[in-house]
PDB file of N, CA and C in Angstrom:
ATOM      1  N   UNK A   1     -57.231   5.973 -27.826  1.00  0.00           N
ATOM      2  CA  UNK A   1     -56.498   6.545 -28.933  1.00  0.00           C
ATOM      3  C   UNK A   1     -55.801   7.841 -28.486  1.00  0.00           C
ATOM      4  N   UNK A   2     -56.470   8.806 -27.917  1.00  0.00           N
ATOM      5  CA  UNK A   2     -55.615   9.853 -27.423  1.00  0.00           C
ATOM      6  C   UNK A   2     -54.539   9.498 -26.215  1.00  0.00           C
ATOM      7  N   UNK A   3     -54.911   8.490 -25.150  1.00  0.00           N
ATOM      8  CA  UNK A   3     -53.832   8.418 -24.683  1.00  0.00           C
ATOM      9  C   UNK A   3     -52.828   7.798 -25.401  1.00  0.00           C
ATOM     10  N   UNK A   4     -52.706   7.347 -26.209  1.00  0.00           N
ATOM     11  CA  UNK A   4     -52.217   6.814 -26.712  1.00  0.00           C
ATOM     12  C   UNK A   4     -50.869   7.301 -28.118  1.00  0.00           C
ATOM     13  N   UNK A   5     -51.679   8.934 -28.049  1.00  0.00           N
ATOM     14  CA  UNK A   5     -50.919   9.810 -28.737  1.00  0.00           C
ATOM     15  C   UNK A   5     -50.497  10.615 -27.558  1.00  0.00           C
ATOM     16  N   UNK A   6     -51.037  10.793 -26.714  1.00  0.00           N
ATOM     17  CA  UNK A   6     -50.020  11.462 -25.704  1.00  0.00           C
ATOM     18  C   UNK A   6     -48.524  10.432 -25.142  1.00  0.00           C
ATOM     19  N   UNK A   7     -48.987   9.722 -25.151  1.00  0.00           N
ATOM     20  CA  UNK A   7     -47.769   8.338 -24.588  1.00  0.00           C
ATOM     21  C   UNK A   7     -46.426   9.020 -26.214  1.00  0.00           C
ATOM     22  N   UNK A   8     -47.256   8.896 -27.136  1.00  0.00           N
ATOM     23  CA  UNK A   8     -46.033   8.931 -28.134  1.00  0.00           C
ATOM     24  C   UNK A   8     -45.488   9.912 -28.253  1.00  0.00           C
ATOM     25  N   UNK A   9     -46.248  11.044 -27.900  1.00  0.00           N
ATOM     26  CA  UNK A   9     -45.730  12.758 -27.554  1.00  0.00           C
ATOM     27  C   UNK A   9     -44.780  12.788 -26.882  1.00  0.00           C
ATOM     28  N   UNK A  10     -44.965  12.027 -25.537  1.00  0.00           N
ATOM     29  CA  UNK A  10     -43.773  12.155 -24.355  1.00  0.00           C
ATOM     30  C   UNK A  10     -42.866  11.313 -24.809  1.00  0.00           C
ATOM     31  N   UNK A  11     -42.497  10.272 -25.517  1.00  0.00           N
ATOM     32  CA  UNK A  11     -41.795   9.349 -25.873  1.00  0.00           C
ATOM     33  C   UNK A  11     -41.064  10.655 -26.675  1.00  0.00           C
ATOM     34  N   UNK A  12     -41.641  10.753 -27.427  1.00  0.00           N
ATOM     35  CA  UNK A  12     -40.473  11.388 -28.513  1.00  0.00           C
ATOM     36  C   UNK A  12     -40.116  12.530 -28.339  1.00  0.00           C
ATOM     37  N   UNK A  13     -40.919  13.127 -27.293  1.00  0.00           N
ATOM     38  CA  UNK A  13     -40.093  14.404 -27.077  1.00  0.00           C
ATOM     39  C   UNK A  13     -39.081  14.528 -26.158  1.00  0.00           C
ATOM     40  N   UNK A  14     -39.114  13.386 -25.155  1.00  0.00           N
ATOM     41  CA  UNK A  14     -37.838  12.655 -24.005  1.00  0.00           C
ATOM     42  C   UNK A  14     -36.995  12.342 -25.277  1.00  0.00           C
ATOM     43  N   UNK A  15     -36.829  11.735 -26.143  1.00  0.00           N
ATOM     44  CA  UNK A  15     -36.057  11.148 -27.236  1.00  0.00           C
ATOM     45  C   UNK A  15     -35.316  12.159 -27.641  1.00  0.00           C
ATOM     46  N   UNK A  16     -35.848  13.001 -28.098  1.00  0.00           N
ATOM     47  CA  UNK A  16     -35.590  14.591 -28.474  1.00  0.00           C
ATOM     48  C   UNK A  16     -34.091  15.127 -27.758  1.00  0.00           C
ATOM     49  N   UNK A  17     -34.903  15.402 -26.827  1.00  0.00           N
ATOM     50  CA  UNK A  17     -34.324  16.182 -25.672  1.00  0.00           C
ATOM     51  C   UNK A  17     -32.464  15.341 -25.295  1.00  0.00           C
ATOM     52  N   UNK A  18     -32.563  13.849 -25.079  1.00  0.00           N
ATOM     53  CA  UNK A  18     -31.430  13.412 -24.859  1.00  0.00           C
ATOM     54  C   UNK A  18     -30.658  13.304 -26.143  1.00  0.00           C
ATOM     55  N   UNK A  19     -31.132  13.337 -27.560  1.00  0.00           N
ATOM     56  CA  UNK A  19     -30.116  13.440 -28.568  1.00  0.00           C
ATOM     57  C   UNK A  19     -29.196  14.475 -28.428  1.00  0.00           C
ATOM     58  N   UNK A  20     -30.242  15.753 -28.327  1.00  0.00           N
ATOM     59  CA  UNK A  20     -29.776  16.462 -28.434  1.00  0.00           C
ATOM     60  C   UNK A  20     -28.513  16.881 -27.122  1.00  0.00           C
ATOM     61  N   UNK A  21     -28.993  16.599 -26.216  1.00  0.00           N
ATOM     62  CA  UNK A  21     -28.088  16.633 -24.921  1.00  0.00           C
ATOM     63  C   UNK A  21     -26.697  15.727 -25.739  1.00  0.00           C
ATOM     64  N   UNK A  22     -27.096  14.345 -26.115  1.00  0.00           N
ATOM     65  CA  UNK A  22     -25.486  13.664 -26.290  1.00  0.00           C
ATOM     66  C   UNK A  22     -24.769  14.839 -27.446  1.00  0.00           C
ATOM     67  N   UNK A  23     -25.368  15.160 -28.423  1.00  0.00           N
ATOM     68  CA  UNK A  23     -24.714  15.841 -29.554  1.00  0.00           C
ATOM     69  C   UNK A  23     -24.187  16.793 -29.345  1.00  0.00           C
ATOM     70  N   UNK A  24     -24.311  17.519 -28.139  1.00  0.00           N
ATOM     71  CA  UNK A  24     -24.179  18.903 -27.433  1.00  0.00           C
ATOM     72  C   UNK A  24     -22.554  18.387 -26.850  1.00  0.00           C
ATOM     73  N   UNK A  25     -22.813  17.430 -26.136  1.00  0.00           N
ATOM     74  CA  UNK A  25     -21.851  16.728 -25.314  1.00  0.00           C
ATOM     75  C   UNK A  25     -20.663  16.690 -26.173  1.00  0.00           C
ATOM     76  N   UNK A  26     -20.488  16.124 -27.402  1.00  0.00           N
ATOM     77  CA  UNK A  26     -19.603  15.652 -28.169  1.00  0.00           C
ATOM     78  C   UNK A  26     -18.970  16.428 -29.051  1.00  0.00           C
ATOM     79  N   UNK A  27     -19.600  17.944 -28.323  1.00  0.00           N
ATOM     80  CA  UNK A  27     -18.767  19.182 -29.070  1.00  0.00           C
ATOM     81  C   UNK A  27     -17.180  19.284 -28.582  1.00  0.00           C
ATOM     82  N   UNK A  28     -17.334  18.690 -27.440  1.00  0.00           N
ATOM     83  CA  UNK A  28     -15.496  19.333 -26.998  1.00  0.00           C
ATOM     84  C   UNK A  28     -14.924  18.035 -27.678  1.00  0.00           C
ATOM     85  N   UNK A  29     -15.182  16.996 -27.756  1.00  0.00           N
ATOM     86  CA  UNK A  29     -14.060  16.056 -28.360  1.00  0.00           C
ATOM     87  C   UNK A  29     -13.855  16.278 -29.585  1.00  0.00           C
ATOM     88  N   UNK A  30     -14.925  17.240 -30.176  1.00  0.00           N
ATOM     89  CA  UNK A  30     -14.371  17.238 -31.875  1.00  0.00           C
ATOM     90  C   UNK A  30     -13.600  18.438 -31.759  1.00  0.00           C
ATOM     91  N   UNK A  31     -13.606  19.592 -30.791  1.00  0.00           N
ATOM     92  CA  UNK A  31     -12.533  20.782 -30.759  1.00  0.00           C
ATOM     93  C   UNK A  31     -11.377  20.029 -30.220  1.00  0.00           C
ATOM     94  N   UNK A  32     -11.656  19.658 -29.620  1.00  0.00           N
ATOM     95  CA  UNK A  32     -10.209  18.613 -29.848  1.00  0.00           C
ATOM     96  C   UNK A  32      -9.153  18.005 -30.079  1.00  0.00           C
ATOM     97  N   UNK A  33     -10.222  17.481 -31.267  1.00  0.00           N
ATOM     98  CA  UNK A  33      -9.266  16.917 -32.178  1.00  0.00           C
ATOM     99  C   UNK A  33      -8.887  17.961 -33.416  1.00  0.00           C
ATOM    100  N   UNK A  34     -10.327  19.096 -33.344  1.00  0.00           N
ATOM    101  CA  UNK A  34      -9.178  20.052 -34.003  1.00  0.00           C
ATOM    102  C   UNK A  34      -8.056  21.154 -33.529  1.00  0.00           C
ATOM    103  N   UNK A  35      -8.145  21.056 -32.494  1.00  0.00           N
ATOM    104  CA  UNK A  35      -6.365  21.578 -31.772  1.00  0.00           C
ATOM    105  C   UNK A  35      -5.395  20.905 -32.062  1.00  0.00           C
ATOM    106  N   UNK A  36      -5.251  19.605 -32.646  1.00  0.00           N
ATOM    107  CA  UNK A  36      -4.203  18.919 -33.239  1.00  0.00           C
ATOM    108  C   UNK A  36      -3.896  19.391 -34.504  1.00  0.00           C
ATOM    109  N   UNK A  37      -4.736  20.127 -34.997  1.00  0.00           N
ATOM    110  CA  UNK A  37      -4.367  20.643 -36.520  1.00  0.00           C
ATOM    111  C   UNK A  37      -3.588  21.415 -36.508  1.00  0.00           C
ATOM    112  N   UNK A  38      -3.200  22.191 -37.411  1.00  0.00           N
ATOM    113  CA  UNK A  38      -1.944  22.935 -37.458  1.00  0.00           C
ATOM    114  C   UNK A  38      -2.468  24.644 -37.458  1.00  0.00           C
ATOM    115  N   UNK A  39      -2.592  25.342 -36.871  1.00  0.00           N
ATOM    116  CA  UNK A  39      -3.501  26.046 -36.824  1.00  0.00           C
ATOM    117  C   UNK A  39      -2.885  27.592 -36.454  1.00  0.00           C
ATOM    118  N   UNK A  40      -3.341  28.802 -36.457  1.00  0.00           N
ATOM    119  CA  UNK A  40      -2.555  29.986 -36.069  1.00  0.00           C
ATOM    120  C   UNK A  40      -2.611  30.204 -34.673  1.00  0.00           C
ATOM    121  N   UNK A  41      -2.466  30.636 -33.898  1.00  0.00           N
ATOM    122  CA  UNK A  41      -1.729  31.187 -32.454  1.00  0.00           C
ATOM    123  C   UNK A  41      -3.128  31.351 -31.947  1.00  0.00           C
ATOM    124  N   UNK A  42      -3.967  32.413 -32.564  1.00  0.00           N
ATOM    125  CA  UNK A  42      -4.828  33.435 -32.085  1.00  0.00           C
ATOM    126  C   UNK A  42      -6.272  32.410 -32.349  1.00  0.00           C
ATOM    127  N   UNK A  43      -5.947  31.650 -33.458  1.00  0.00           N
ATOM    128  CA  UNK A  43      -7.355  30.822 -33.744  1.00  0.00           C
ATOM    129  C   UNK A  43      -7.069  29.477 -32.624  1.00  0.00           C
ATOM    130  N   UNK A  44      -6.175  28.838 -32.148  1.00  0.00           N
ATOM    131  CA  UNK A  44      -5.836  27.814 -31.014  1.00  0.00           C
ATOM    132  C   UNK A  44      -6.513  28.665 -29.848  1.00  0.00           C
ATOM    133  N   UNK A  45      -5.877  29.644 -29.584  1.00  0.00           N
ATOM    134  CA  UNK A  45      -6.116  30.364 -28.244  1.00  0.00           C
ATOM    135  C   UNK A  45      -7.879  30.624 -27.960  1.00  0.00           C
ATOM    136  N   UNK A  46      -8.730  30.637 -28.958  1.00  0.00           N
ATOM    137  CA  UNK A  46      -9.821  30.925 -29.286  1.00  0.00           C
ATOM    138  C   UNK A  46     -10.303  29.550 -29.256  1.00  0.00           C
ATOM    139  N   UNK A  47      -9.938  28.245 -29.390  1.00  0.00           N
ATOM    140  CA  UNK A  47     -10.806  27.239 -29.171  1.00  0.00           C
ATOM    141  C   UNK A  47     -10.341  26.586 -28.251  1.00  0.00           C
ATOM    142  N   UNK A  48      -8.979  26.788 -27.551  1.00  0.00           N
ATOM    143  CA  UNK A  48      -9.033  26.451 -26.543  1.00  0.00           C
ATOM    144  C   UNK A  48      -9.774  27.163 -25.204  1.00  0.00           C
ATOM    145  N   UNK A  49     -10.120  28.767 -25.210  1.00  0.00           N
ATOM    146  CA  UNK A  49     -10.877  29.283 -24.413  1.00  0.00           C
ATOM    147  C   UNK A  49     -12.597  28.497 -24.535  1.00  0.00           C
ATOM    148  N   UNK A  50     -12.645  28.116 -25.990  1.00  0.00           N
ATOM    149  CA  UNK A  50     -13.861  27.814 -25.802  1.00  0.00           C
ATOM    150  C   UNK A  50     -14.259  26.455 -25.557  1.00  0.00           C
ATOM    151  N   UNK A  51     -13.556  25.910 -25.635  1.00  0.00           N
ATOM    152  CA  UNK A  51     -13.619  24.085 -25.239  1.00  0.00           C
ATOM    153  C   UNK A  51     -13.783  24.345 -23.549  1.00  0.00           C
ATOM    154  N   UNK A  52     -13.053  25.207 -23.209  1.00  0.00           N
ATOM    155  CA  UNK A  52     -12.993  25.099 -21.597  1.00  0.00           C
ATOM    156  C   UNK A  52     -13.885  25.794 -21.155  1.00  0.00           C
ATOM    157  N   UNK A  53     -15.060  26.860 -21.934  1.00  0.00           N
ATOM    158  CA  UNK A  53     -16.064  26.721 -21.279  1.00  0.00           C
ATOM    159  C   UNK A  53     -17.121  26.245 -21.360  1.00  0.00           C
ATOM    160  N   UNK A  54     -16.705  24.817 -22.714  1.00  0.00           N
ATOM    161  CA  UNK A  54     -17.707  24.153 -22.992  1.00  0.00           C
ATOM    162  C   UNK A  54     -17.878  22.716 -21.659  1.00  0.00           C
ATOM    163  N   UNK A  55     -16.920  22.887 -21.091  1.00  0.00           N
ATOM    164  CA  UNK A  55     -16.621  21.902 -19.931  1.00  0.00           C
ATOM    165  C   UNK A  55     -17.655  22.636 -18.818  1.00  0.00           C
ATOM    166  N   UNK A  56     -17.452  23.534 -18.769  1.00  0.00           N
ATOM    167  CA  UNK A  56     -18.895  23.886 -17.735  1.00  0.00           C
ATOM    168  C   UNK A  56     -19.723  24.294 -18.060  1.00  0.00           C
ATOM    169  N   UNK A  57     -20.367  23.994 -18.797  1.00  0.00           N
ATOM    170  CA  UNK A  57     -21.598  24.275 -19.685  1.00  0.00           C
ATOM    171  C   UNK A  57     -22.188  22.886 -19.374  1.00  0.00           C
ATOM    172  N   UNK A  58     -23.397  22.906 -18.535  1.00  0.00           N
ATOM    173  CA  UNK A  58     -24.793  21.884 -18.460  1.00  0.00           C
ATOM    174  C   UNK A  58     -25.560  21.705 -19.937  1.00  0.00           C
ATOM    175  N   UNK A  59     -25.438  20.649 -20.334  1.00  0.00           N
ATOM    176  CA  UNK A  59     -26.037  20.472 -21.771  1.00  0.00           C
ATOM    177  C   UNK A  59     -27.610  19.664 -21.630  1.00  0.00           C
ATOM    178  N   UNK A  60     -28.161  19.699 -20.779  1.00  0.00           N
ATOM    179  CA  UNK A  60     -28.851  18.777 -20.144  1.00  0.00           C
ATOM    180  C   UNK A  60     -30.192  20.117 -20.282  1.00  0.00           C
ATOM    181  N   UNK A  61     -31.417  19.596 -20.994  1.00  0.00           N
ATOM    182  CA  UNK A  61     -32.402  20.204 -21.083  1.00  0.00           C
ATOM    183  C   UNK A  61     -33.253  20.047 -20.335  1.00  0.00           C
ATOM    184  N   UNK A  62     -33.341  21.068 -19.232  1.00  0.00           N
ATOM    185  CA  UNK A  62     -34.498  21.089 -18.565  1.00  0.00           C
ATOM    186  C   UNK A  62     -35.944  22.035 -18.246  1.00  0.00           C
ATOM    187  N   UNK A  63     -36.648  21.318 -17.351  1.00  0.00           N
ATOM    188  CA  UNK A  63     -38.082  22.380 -17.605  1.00  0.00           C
ATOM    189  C   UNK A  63     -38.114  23.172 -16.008  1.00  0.00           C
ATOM    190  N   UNK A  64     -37.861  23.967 -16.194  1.00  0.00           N
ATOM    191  CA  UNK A  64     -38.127  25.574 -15.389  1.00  0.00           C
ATOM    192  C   UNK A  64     -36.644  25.452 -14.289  1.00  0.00           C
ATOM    193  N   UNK A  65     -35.532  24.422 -14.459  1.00  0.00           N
ATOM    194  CA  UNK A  65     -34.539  24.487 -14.043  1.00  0.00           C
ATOM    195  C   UNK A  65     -34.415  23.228 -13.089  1.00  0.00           C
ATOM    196  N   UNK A  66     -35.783  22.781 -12.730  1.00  0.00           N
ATOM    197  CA  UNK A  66     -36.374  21.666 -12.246  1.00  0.00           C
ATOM    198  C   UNK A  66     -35.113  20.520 -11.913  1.00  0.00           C
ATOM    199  N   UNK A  67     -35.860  19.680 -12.982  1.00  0.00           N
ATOM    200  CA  UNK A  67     -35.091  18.817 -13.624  1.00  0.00           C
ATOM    201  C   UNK A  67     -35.060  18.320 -15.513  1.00  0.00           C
ATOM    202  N   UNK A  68     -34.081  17.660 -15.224  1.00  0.00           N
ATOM    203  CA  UNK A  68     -33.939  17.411 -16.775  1.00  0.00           C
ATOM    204  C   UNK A  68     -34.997  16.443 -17.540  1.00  0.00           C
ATOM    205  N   UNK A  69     -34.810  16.723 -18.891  1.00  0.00           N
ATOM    206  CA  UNK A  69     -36.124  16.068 -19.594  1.00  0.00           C
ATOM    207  C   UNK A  69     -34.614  15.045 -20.332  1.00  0.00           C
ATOM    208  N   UNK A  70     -35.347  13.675 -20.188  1.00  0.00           N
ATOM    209  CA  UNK A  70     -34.446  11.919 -20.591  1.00  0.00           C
ATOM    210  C   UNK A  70     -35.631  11.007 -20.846  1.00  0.00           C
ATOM    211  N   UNK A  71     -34.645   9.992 -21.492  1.00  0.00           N
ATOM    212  CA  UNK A  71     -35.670   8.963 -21.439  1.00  0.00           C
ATOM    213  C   UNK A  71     -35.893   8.507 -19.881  1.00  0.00           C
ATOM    214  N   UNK A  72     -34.838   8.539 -18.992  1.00  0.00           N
ATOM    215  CA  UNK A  72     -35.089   8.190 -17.590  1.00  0.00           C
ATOM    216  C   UNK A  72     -36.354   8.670 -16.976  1.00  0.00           C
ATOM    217  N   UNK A  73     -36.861   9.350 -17.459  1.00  0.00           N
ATOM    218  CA  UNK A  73     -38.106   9.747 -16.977  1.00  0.00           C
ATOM    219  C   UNK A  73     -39.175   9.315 -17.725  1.00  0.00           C
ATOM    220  N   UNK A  74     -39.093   8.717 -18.937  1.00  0.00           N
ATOM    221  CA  UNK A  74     -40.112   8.208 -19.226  1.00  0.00           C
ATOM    222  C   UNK A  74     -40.408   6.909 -18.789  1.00  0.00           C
ATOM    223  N   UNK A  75     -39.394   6.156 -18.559  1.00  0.00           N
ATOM    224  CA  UNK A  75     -38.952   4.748 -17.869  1.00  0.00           C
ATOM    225  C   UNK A  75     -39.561   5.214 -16.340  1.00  0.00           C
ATOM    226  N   UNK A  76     -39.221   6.037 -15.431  1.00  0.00           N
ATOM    227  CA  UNK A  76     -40.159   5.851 -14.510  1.00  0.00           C
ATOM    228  C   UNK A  76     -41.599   6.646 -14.551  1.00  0.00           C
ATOM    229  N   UNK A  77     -42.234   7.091 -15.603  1.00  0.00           N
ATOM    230  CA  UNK A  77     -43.268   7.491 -15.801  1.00  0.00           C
ATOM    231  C   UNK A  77     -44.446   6.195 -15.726  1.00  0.00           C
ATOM    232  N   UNK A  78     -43.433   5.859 -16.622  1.00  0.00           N
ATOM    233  CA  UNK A  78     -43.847   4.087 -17.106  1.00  0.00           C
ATOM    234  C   UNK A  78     -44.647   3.052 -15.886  1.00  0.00           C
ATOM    235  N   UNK A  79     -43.359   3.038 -15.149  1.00  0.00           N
ATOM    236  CA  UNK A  79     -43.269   1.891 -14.215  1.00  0.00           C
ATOM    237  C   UNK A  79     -44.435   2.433 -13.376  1.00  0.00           C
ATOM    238  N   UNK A  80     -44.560   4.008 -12.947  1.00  0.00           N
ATOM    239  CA  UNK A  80     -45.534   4.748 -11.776  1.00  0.00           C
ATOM    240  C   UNK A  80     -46.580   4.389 -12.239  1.00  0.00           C
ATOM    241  N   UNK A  81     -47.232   4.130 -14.068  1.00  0.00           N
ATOM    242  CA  UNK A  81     -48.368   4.538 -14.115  1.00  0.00           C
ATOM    243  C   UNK A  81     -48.711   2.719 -13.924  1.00  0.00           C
ATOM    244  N   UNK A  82     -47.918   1.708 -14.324  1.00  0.00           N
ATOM    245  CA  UNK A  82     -47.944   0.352 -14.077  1.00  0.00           C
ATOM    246  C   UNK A  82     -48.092   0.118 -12.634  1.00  0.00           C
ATOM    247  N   UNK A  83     -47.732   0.734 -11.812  1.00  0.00           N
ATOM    248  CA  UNK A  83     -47.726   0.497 -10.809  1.00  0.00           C
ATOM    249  C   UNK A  83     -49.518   0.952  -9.965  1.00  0.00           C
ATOM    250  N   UNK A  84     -49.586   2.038 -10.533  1.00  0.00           N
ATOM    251  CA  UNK A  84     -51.180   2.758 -10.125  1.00  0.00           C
ATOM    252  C   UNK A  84     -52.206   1.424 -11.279  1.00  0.00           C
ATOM    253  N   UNK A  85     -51.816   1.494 -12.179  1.00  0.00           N
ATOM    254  CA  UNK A  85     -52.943   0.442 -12.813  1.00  0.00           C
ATOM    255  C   UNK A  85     -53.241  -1.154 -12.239  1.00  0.00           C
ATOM    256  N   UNK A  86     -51.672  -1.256 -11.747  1.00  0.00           N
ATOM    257  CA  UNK A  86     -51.967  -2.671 -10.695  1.00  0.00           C
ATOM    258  C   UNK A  86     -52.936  -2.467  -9.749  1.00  0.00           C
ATOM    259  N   UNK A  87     -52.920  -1.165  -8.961  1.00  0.00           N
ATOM    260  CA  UNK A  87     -53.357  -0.904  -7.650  1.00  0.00           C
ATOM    261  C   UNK A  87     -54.867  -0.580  -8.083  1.00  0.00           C
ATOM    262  N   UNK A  88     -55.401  -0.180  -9.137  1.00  0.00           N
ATOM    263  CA  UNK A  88     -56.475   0.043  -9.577  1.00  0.00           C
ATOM    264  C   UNK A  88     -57.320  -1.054 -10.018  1.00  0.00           C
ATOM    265  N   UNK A  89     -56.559  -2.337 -10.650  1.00  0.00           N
ATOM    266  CA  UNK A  89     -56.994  -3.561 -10.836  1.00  0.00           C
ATOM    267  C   UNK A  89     -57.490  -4.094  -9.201  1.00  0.00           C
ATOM    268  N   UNK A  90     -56.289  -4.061  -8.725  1.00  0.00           N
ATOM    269  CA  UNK A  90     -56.637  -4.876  -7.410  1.00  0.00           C
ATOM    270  C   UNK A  90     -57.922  -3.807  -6.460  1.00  0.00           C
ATOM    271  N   UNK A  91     -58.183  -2.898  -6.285  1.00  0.00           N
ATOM    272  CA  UNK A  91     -59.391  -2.200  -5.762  1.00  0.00           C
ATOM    273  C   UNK A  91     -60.222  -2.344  -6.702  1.00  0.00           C
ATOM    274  N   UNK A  92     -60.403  -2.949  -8.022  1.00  0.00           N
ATOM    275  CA  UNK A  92     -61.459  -3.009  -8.985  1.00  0.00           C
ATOM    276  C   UNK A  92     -62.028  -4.495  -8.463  1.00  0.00           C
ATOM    277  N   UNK A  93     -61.038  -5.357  -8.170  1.00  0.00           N
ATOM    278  CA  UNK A  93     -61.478  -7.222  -8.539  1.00  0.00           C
ATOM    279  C   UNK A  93     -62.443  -6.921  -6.980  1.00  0.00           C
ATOM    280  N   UNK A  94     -61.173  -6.035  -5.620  1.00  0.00           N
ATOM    281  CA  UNK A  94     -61.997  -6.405  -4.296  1.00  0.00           C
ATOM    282  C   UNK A  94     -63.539  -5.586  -4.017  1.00  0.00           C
ATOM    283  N   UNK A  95     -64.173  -4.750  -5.042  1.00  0.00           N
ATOM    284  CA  UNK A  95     -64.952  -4.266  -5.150  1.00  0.00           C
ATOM    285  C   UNK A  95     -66.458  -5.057  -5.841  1.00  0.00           C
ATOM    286  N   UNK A  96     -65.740  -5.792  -6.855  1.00  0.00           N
ATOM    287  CA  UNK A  96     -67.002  -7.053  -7.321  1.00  0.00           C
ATOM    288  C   UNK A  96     -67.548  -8.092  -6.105  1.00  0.00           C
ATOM    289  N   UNK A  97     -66.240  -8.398  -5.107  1.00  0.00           N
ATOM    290  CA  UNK A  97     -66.621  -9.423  -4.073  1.00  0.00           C
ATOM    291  C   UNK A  97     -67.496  -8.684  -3.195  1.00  0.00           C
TER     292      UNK A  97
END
């Protein structure tokens, strides 16, 4: 049962983490599309400075600069711990013989 709430901890907090990364992402296409509006001189000049440094801006949440927190990491969290439980089965069966 507790691992079992830890599994859902990391699930959803990887879940978390990449929403928020795409939603972050999808800030410059909506400044964007509001530079097509009809807009004053000084307020254009102001979102176009800031769209362009939203282009180098890493939106990607990570832990201590490391690497980033995704579901990609829970997918190979996954597979590592499948992979150690195979290897634990098979030293369990050659241990009965």
């Amino acid at each position: 049962m507790y691992a079992f709430g830890l599994s859902c901890q990391v699930y959803f907090k990887a879940s978390f983490c990449e929403q928020v990364t795409r939603r972050a992402q999808r800030t410059g296409s909506l400044l964007n599309e509001f530079i097509i509006a009809d807009v004053d001189e000084t307020v254009d000049l102001c979102v176009e400075n800031f769209s362009l440094e939203l282009l180098h801006q890493n939106f990607a949440i990570e832990i201590f600069g490391l690497f980033s927190v995704n579901m990609r990491h829970v997918y190979e969290l996954v597979a590592t711990m499948t992979g150690y439980l195979i290897i634990l089965v098979q030293v369990q069966m050659t241990a009965d013989y």
